[in-house]
PDB file of N, CA and C in Angstrom:
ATOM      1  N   UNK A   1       0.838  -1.180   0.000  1.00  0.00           N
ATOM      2  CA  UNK A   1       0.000   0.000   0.000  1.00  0.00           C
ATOM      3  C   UNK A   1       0.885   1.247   0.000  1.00  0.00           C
ATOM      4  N   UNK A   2       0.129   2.008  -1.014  1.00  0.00           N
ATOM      5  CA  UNK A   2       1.444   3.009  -0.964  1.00  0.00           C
ATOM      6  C   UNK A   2       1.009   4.358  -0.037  1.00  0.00           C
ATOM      7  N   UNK A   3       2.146   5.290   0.709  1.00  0.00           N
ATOM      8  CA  UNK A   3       2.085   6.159   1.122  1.00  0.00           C
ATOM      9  C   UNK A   3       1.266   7.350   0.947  1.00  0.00           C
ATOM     10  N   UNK A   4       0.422   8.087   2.011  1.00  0.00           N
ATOM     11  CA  UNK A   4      -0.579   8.801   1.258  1.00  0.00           C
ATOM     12  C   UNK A   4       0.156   9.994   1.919  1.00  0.00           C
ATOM     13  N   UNK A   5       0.208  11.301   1.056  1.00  0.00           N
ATOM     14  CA  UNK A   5       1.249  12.291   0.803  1.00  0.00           C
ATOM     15  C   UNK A   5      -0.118  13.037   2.114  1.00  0.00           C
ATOM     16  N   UNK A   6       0.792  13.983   2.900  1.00  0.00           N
ATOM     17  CA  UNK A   6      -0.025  14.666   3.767  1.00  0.00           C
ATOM     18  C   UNK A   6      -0.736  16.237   2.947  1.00  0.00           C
ATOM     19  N   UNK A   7      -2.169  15.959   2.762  1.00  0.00           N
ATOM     20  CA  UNK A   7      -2.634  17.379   2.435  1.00  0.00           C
ATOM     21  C   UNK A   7      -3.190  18.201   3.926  1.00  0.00           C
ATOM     22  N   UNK A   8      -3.152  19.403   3.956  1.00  0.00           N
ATOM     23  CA  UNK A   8      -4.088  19.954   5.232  1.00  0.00           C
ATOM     24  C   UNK A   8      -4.509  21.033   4.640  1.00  0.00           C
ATOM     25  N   UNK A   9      -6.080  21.072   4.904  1.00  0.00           N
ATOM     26  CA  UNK A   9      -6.960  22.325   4.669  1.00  0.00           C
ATOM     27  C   UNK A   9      -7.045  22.868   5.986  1.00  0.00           C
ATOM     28  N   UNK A  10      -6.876  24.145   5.904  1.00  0.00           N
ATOM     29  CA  UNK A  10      -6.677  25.582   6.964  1.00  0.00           C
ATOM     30  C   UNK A  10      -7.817  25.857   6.760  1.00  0.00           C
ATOM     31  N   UNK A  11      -9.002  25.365   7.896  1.00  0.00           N
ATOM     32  CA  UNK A  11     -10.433  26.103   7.833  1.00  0.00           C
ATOM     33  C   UNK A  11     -10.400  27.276   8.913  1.00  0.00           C
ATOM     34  N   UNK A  12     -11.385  28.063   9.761  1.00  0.00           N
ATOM     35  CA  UNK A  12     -11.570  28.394  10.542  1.00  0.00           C
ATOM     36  C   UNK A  12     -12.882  29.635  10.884  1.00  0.00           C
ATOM     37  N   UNK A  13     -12.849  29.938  12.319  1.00  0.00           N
ATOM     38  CA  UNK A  13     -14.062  30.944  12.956  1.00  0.00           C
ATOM     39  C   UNK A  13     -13.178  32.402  12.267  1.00  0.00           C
ATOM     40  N   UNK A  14     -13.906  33.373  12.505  1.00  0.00           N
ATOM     41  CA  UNK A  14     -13.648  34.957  12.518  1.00  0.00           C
ATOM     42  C   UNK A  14     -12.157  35.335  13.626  1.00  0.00           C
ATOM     43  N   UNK A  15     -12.405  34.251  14.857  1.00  0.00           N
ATOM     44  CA  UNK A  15     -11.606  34.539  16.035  1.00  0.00           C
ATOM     45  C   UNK A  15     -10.535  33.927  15.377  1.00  0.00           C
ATOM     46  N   UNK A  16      -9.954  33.055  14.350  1.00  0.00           N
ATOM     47  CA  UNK A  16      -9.127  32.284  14.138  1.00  0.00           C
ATOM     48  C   UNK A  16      -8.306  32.265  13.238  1.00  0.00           C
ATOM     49  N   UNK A  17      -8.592  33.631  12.308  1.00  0.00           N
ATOM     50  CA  UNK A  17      -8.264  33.703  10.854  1.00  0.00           C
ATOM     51  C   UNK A  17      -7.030  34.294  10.789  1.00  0.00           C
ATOM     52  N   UNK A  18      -7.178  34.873  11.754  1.00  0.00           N
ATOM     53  CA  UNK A  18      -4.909  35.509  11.477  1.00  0.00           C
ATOM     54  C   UNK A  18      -4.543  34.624  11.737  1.00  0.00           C
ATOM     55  N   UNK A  19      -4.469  33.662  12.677  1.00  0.00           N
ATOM     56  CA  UNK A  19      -3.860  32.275  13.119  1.00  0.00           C
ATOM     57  C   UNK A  19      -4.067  31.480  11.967  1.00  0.00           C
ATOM     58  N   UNK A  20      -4.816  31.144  11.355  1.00  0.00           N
ATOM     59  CA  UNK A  20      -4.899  30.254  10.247  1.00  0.00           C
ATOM     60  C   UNK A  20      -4.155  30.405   9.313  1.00  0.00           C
ATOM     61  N   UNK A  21      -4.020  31.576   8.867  1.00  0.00           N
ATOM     62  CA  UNK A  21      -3.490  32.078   7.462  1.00  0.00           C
ATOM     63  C   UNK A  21      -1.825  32.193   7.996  1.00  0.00           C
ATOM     64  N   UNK A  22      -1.494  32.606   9.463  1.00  0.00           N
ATOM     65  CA  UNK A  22       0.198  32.322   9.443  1.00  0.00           C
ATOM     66  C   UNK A  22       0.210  30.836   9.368  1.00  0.00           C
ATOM     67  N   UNK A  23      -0.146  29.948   9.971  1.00  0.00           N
ATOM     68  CA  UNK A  23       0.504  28.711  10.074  1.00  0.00           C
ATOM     69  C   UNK A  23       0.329  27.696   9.048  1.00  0.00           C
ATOM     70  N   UNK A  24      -1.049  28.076   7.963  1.00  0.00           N
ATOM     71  CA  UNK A  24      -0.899  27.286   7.026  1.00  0.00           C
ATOM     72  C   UNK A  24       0.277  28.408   6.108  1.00  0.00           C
ATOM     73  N   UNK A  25       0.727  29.296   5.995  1.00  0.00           N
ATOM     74  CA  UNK A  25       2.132  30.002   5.599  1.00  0.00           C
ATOM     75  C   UNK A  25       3.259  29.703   5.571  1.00  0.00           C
ATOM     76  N   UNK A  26       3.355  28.878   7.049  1.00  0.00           N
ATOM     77  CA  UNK A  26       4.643  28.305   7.744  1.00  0.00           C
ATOM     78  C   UNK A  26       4.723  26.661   7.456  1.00  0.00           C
ATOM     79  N   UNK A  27       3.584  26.186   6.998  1.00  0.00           N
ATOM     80  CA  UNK A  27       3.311  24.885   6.593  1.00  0.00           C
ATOM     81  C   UNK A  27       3.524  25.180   4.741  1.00  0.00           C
ATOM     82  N   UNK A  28       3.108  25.560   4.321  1.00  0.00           N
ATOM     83  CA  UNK A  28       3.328  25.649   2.854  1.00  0.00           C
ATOM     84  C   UNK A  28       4.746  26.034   2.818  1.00  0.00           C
ATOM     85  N   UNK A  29       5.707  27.232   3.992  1.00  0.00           N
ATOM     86  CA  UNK A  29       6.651  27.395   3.464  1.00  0.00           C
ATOM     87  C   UNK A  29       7.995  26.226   3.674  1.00  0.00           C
ATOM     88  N   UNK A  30       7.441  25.005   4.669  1.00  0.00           N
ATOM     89  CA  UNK A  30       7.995  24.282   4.848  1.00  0.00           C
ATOM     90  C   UNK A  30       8.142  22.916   3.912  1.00  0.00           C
ATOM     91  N   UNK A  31       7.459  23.019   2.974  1.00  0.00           N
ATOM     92  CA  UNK A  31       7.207  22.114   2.061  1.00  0.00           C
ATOM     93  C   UNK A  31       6.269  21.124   1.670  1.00  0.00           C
ATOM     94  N   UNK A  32       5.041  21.596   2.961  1.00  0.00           N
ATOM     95  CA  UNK A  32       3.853  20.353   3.173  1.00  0.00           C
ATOM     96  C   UNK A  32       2.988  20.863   2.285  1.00  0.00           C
ATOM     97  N   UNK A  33       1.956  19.595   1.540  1.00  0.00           N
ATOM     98  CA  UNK A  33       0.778  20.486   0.752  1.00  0.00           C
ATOM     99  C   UNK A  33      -0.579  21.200   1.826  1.00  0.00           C
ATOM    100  N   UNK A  34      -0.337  22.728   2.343  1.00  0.00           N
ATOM    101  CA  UNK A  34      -1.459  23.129   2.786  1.00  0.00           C
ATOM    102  C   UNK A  34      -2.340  23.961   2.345  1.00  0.00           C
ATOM    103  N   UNK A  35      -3.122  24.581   2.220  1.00  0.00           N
ATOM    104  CA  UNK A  35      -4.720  25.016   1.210  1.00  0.00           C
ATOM    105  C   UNK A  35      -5.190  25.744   2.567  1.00  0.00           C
ATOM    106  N   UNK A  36      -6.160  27.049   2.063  1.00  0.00           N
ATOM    107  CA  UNK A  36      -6.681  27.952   3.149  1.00  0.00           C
ATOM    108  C   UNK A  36      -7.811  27.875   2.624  1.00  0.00           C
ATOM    109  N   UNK A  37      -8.811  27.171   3.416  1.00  0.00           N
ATOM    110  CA  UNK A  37     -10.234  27.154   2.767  1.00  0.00           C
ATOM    111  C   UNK A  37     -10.946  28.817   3.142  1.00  0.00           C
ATOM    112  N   UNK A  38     -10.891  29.045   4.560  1.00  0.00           N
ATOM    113  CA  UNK A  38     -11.376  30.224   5.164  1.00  0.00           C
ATOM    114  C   UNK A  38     -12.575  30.000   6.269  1.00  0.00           C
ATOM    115  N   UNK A  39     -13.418  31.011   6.405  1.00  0.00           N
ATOM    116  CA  UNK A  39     -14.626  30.382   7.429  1.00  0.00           C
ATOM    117  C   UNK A  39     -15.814  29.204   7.186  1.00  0.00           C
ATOM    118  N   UNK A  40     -15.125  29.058   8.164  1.00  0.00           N
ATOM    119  CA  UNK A  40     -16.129  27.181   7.772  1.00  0.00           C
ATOM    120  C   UNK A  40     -17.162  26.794   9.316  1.00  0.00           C
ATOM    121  N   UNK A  41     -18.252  26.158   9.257  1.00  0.00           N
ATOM    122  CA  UNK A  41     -18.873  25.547  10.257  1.00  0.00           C
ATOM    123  C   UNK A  41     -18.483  24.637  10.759  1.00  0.00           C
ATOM    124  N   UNK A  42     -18.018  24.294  12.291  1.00  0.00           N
ATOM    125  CA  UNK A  42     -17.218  22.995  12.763  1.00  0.00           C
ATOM    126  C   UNK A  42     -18.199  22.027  12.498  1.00  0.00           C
ATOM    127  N   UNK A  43     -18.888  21.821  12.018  1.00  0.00           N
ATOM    128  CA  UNK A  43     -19.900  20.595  11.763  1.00  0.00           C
ATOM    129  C   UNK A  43     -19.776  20.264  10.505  1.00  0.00           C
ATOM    130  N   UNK A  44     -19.412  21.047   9.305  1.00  0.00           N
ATOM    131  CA  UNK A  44     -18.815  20.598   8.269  1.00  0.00           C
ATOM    132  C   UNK A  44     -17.487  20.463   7.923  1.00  0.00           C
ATOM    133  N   UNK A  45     -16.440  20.087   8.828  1.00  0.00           N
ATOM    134  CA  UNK A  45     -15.174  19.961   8.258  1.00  0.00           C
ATOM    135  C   UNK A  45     -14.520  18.703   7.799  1.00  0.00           C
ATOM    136  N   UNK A  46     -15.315  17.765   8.077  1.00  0.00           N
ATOM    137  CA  UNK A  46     -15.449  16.372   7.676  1.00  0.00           C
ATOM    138  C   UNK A  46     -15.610  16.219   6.340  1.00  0.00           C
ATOM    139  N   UNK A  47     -16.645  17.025   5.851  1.00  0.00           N
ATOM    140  CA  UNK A  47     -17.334  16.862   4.905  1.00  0.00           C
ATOM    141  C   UNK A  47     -16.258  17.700   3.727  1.00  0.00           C
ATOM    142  N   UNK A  48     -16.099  18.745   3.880  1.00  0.00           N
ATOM    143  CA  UNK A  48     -15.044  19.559   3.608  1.00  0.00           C
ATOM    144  C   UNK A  48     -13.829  19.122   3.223  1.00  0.00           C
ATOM    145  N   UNK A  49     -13.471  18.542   4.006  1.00  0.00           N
ATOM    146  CA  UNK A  49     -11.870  17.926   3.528  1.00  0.00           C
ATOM    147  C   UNK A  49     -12.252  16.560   2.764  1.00  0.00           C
ATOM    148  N   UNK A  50     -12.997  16.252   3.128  1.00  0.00           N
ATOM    149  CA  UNK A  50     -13.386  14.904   1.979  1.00  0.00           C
ATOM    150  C   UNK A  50     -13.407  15.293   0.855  1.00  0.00           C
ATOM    151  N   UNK A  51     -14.332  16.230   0.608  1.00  0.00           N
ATOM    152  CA  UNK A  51     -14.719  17.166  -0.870  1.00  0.00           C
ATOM    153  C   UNK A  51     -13.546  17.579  -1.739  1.00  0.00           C
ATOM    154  N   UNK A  52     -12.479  17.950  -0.909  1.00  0.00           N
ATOM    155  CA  UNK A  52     -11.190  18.696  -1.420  1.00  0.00           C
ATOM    156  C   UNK A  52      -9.759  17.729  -1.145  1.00  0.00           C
ATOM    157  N   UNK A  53     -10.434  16.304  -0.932  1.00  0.00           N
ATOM    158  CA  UNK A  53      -9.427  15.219  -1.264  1.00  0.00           C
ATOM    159  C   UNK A  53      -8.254  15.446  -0.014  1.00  0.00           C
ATOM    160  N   UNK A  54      -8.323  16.194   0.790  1.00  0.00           N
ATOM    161  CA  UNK A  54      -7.392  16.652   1.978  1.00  0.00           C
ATOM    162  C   UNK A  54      -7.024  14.929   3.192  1.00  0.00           C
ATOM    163  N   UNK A  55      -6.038  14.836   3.275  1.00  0.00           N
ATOM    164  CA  UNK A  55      -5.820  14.017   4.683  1.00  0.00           C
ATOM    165  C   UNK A  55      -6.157  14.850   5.851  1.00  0.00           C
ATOM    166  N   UNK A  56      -5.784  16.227   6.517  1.00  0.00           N
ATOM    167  CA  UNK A  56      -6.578  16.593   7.401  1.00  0.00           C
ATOM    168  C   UNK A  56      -6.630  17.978   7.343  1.00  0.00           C
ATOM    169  N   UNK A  57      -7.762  18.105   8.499  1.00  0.00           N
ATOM    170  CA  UNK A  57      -8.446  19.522   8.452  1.00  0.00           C
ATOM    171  C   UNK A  57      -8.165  19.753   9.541  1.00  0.00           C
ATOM    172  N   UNK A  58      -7.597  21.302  10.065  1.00  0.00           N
ATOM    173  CA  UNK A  58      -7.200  22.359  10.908  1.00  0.00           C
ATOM    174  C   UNK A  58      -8.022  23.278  11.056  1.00  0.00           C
ATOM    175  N   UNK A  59      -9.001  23.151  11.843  1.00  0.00           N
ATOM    176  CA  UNK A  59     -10.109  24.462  12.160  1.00  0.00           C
ATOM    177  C   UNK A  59      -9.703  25.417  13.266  1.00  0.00           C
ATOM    178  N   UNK A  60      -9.182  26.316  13.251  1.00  0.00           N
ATOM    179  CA  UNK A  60      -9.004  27.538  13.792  1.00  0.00           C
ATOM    180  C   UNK A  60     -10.314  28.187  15.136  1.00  0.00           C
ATOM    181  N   UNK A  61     -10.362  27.910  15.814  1.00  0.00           N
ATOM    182  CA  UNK A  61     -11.546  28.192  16.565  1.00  0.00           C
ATOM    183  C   UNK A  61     -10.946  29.900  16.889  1.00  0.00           C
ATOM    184  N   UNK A  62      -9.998  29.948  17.535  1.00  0.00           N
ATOM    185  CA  UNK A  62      -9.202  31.508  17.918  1.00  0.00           C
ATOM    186  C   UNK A  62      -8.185  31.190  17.971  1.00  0.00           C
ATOM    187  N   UNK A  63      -7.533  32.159  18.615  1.00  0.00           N
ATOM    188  CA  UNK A  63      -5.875  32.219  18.583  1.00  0.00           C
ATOM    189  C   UNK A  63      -5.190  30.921  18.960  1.00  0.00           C
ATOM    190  N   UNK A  64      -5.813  30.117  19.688  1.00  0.00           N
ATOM    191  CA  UNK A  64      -4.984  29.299  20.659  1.00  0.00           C
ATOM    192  C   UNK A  64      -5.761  27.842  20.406  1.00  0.00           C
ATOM    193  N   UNK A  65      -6.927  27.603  19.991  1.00  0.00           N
ATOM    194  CA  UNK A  65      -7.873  26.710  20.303  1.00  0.00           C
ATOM    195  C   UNK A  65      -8.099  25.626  18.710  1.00  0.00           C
ATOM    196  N   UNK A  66      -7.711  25.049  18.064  1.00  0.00           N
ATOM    197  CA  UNK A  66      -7.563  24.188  16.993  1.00  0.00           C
ATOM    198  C   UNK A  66      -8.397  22.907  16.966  1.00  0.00           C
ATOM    199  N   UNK A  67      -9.252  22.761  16.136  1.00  0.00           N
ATOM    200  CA  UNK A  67     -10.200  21.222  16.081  1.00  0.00           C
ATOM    201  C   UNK A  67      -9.248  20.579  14.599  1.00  0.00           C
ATOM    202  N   UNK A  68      -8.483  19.492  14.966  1.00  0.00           N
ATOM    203  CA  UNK A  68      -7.917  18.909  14.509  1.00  0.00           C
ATOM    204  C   UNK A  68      -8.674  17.235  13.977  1.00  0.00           C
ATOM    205  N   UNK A  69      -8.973  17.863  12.442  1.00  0.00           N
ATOM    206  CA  UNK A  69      -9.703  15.968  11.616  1.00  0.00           C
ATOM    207  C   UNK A  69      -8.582  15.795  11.141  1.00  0.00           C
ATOM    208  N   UNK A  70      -8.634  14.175  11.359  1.00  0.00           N
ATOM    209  CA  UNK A  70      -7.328  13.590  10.268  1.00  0.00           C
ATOM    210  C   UNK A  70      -8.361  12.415   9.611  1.00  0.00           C
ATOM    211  N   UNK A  71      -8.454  12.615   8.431  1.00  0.00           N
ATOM    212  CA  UNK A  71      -8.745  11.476   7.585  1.00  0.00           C
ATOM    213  C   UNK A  71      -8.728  10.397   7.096  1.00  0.00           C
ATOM    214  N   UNK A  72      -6.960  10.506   7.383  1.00  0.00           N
ATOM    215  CA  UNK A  72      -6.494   9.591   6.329  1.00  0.00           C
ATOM    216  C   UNK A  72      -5.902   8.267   7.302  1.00  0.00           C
ATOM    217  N   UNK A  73      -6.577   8.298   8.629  1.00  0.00           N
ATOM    218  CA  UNK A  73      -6.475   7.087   9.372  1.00  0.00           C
ATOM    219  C   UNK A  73      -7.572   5.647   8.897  1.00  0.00           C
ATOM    220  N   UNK A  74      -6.438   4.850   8.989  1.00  0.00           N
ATOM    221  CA  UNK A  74      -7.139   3.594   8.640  1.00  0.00           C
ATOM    222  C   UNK A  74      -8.614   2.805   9.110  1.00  0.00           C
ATOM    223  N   UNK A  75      -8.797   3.204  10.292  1.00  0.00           N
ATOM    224  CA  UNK A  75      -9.699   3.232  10.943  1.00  0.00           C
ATOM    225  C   UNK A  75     -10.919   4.253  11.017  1.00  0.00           C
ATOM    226  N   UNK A  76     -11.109   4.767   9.496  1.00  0.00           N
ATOM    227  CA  UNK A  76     -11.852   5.923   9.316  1.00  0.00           C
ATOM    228  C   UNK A  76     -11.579   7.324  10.158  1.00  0.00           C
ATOM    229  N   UNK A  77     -10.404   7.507  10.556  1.00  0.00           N
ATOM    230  CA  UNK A  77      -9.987   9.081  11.168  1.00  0.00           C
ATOM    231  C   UNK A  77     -10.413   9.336  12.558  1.00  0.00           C
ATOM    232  N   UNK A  78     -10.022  10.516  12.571  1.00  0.00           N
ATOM    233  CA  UNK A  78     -10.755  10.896  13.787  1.00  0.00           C
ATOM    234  C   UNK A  78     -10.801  12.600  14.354  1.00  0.00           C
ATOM    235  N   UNK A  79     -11.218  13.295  15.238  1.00  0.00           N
ATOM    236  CA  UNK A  79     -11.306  14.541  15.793  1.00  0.00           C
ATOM    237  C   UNK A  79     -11.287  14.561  16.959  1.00  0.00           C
ATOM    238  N   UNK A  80     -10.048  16.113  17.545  1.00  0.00           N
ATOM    239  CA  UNK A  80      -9.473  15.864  18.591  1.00  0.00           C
ATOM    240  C   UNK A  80      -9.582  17.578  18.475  1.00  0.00           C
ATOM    241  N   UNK A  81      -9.338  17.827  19.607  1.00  0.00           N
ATOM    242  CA  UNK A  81      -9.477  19.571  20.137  1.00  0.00           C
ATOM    243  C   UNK A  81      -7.814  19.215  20.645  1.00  0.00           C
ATOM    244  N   UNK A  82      -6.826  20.297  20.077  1.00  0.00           N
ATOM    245  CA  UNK A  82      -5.462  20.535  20.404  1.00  0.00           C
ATOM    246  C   UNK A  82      -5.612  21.973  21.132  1.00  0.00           C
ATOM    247  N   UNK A  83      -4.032  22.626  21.144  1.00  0.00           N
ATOM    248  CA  UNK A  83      -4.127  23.849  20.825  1.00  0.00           C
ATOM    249  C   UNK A  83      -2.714  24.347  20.214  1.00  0.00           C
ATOM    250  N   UNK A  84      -2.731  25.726  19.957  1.00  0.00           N
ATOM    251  CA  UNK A  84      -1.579  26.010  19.050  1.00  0.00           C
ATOM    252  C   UNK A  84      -0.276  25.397  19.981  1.00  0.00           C
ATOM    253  N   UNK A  85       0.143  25.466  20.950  1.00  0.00           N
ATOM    254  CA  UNK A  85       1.483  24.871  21.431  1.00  0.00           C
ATOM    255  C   UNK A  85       1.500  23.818  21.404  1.00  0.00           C
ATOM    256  N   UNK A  86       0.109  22.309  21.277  1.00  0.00           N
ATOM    257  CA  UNK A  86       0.563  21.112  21.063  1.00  0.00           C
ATOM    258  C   UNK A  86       0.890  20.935  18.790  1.00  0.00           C
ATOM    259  N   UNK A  87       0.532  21.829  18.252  1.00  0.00           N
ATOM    260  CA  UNK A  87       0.596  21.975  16.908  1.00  0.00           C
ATOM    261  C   UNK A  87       2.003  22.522  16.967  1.00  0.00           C
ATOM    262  N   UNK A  88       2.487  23.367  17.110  1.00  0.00           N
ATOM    263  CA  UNK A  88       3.880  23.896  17.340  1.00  0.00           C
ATOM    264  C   UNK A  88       4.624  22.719  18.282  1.00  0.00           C
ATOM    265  N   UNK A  89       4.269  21.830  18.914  1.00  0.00           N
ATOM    266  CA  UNK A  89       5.782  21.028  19.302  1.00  0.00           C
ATOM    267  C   UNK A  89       5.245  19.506  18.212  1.00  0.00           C
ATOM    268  N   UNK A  90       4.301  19.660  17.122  1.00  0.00           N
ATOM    269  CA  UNK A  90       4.035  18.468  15.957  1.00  0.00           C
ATOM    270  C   UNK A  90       5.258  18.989  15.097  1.00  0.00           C
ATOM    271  N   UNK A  91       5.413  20.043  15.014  1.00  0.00           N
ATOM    272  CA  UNK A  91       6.457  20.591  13.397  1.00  0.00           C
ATOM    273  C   UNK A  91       7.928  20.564  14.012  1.00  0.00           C
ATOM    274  N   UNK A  92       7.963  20.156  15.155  1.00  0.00           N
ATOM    275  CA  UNK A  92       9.864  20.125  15.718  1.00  0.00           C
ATOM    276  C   UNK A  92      10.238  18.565  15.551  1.00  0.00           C
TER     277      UNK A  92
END
């Protein structure tokens, strides 16, 4: 089975959108495929990243607060509430 390349769509709230737009910045400038969808409903981000072929979705709630889908788990995925300092010690 071959390797599935990591995509992430940058969704998010009003409270979340400067945060979104630096770190999917810092993710694109690092070489990962990331995409800025913009304001999205946390009840559709499932649906969302399915649509746009994404392994996972990064919803921006505010500055600090991140709803993290990953898709592309074998076990049909899953959703987890992080926040920006557990996302910042994922990229070290």
């Amino acid at each position: 089975m071959a390797e599935q390349k990591t995509k992430a769509l940058f969704t998010c709230t009003e409270a979340g959108y400067e945060m979104a737009v630096a770190i999917m910045e810092a993710y694109r400038q690092s070489g990962m495929a990331a995409y800025f969808y913009g304001i999205a409903d946390a009840a559709d981000l499932i649906s969302i990243g399915e649509a746009n072929g994404m392994t996972h979705v990064l919803h921006f709630m505010d500055e600090e607060n991140i709803r993290l889908v990953s898709l592309s788990d074998e076990m049909g995925g899953f959703t987890t509430d992080i926040t920006i300092n557990d996302l910042l010690l994922m990229q070290k």
